[in-house]
C-alpha atoms as a PDB file:
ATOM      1  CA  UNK A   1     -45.048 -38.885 -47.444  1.00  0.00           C
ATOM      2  CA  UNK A   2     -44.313 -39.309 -43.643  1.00  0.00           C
ATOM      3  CA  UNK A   3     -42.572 -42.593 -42.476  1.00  0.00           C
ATOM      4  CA  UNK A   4     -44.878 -45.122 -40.533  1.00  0.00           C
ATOM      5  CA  UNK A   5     -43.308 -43.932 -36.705  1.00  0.00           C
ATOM      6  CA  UNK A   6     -43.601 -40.070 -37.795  1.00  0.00           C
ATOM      7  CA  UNK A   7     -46.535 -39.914 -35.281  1.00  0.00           C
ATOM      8  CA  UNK A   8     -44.605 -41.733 -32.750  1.00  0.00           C
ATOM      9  CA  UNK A   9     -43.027 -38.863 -30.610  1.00  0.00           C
ATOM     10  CA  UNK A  10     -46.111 -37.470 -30.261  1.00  0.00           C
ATOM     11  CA  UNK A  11     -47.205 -40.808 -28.017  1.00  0.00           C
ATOM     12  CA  UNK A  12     -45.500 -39.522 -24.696  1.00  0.00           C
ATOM     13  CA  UNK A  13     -45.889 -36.090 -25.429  1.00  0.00           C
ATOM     14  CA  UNK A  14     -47.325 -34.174 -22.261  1.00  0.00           C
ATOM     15  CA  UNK A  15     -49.253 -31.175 -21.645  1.00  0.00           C
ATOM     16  CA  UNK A  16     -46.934 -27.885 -22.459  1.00  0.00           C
ATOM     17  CA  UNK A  17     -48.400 -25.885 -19.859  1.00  0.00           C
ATOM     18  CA  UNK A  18     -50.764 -26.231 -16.706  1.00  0.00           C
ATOM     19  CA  UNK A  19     -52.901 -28.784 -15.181  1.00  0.00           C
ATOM     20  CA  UNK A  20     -51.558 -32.311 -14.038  1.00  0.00           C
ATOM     21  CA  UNK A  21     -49.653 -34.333 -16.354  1.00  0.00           C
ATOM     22  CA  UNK A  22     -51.344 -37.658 -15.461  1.00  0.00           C
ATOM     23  CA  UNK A  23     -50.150 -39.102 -12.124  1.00  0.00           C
ATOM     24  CA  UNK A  24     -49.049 -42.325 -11.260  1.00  0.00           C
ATOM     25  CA  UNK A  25     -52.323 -44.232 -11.677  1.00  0.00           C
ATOM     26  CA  UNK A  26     -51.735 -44.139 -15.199  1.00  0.00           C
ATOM     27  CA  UNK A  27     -48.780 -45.128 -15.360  1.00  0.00           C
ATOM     28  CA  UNK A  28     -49.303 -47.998 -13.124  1.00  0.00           C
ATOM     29  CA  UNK A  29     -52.613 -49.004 -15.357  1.00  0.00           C
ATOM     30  CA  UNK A  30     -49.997 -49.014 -18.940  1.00  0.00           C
ATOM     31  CA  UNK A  31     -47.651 -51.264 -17.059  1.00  0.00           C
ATOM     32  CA  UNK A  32     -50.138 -53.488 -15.123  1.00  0.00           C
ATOM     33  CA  UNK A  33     -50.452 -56.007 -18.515  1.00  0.00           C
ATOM     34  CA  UNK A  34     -46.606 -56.240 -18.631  1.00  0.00           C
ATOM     35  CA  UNK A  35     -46.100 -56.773 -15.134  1.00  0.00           C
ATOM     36  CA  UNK A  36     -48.717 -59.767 -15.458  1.00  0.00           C
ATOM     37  CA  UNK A  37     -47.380 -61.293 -18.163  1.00  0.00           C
ATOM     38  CA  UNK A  38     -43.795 -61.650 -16.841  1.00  0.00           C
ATOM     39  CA  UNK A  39     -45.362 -63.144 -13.993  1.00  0.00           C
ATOM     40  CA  UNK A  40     -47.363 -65.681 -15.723  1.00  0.00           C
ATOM     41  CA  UNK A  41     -44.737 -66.095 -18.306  1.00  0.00           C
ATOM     42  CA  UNK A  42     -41.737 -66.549 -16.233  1.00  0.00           C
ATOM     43  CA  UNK A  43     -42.021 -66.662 -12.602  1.00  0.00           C
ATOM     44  CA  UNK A  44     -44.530 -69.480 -12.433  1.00  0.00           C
ATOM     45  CA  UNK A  45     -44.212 -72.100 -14.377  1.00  0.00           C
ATOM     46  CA  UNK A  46     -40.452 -71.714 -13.040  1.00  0.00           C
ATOM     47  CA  UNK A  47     -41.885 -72.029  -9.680  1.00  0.00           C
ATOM     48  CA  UNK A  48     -44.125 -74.910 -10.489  1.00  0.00           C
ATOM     49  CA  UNK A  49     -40.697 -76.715 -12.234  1.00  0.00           C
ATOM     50  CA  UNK A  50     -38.963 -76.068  -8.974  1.00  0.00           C
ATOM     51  CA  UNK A  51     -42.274 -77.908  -6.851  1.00  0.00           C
ATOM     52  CA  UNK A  52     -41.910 -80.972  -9.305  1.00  0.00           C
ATOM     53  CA  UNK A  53     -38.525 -81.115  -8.788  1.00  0.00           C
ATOM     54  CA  UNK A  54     -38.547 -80.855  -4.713  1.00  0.00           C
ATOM     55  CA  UNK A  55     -41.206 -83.673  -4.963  1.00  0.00           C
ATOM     56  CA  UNK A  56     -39.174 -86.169  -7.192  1.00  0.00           C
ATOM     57  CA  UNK A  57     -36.344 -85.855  -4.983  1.00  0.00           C
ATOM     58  CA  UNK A  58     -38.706 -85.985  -1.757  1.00  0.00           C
ATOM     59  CA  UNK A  59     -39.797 -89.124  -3.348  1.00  0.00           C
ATOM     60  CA  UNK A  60     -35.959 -91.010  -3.945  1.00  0.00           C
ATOM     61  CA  UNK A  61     -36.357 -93.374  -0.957  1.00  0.00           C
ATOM     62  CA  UNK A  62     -34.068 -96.268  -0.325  1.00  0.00           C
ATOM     63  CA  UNK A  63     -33.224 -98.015  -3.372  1.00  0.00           C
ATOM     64  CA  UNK A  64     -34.039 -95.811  -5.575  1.00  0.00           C
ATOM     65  CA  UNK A  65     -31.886 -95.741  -8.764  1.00  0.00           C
ATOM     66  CA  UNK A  66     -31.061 -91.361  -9.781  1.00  0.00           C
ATOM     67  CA  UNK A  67     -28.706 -89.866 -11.644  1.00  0.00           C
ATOM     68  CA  UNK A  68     -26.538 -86.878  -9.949  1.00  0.00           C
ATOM     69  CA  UNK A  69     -25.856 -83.487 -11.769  1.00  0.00           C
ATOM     70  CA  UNK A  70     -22.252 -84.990 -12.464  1.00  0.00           C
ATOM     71  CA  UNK A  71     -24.131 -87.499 -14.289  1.00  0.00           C
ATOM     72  CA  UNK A  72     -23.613 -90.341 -11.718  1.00  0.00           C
ATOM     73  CA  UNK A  73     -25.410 -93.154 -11.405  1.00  0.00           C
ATOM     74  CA  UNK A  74     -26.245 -94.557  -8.155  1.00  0.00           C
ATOM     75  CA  UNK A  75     -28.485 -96.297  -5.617  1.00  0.00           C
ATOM     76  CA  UNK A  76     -29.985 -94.067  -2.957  1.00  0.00           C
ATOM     77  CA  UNK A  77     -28.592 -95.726   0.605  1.00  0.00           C
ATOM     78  CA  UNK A  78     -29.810 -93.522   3.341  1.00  0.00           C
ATOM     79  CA  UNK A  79     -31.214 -89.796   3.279  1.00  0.00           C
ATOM     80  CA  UNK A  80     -30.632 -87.498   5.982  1.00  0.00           C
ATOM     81  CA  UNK A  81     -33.573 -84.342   5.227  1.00  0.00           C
ATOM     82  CA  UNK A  82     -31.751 -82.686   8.125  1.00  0.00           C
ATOM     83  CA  UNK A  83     -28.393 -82.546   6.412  1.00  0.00           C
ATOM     84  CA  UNK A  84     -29.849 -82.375   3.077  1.00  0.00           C
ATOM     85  CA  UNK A  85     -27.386 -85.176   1.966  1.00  0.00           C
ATOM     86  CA  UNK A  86     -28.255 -89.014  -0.148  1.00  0.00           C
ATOM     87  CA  UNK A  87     -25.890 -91.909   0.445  1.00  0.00           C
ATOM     88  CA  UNK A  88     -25.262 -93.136  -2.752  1.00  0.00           C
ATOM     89  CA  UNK A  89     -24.676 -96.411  -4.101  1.00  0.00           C
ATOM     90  CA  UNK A  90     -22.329 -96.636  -7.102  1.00  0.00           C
ATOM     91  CA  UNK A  91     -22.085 -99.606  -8.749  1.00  0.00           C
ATOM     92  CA  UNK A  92     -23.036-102.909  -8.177  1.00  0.00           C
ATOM     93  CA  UNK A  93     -20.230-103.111  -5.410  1.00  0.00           C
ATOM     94  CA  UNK A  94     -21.837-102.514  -2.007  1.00  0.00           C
ATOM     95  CA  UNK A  95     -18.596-100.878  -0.861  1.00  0.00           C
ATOM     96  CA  UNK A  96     -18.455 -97.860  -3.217  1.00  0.00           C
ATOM     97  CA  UNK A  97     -20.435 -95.412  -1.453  1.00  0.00           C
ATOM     98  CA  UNK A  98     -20.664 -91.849  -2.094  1.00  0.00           C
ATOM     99  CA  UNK A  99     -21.951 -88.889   0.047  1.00  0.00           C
ATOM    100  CA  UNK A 100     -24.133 -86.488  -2.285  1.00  0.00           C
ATOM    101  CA  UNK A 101     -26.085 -83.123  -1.674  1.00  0.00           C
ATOM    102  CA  UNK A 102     -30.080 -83.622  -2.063  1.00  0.00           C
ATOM    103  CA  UNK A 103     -30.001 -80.786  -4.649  1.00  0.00           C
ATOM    104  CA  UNK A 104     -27.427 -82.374  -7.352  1.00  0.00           C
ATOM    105  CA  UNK A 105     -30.052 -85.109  -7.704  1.00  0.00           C
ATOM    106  CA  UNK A 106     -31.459 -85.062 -11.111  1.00  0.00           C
ATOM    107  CA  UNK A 107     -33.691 -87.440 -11.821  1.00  0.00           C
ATOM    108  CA  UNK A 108     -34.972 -90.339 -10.506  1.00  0.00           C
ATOM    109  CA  UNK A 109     -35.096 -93.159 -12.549  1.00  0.00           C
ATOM    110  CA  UNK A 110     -36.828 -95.893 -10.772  1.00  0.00           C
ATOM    111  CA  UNK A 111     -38.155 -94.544  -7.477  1.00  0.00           C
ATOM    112  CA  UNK A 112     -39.473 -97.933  -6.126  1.00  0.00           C
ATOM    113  CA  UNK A 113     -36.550 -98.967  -6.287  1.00  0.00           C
ATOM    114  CA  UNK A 114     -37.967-102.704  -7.364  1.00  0.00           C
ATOM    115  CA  UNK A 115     -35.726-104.008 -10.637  1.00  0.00           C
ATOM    116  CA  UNK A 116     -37.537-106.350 -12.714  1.00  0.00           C
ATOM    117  CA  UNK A 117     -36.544-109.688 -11.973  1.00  0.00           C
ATOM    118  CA  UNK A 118     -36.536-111.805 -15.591  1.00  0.00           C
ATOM    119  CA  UNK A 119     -38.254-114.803 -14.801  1.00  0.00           C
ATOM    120  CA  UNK A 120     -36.668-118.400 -15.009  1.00  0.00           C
END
């Protein structure tokens, strides 16, 4: 009794002799569904993480509270877009001030930057 893949060389066999052995069309049709799925697999939804990312860090404006890649906590100062650097805050001191790339911000944790004041 043959094994289950005893059939399985004869998949890519080709024609012995004469006449065209297929093409490229094909060849490009057999690949087409793996080609697609990589794509919807892997290259989007990494390039829809990347857009949510740009946008959070688009939207750290003055006082917002992030966290860096470091995993430094901090008040957002000034941006400069041009630069691509944040002015961090770190601390409550007003005099500890760090410069950071845009990119090593990680999250934003309170973009408003408004603190809820406990009431008297």
């Amino acid at each position: 009794m043959p094994g289950p893949f005893a059939a399985f060389p004869f998949l890519f066999a080709q024609k012995a002799a004469g006449g065209d052995a297929g093409g490229l069309m094909p060849t490009l049709i057999m690949f087409a569904p793996a080609i697609l799925l990589f794509y919807l697999m892997l290259i989007r939804p990494q390039q829809q993480q990347e857009k949510k990312r740009k946008q959070m860090i688009n939207t750290a404006a003055k006082n917002a509270r992030v966290v860096t890649a470091g995993g430094i906590y901090g008040t957002v100062v000034s941006s400069d877009p041009e630069a691509d650097t944040v002015l961090l805050r770190l601390g409550s001191d007003p005099g500890i001030k760090v410069e950071f790339s845009r990119a090593s911000i990680v999250r934003v944790l309170d973009p408003a930057g408004d603190k809820a004041k406990p009431e008297s």
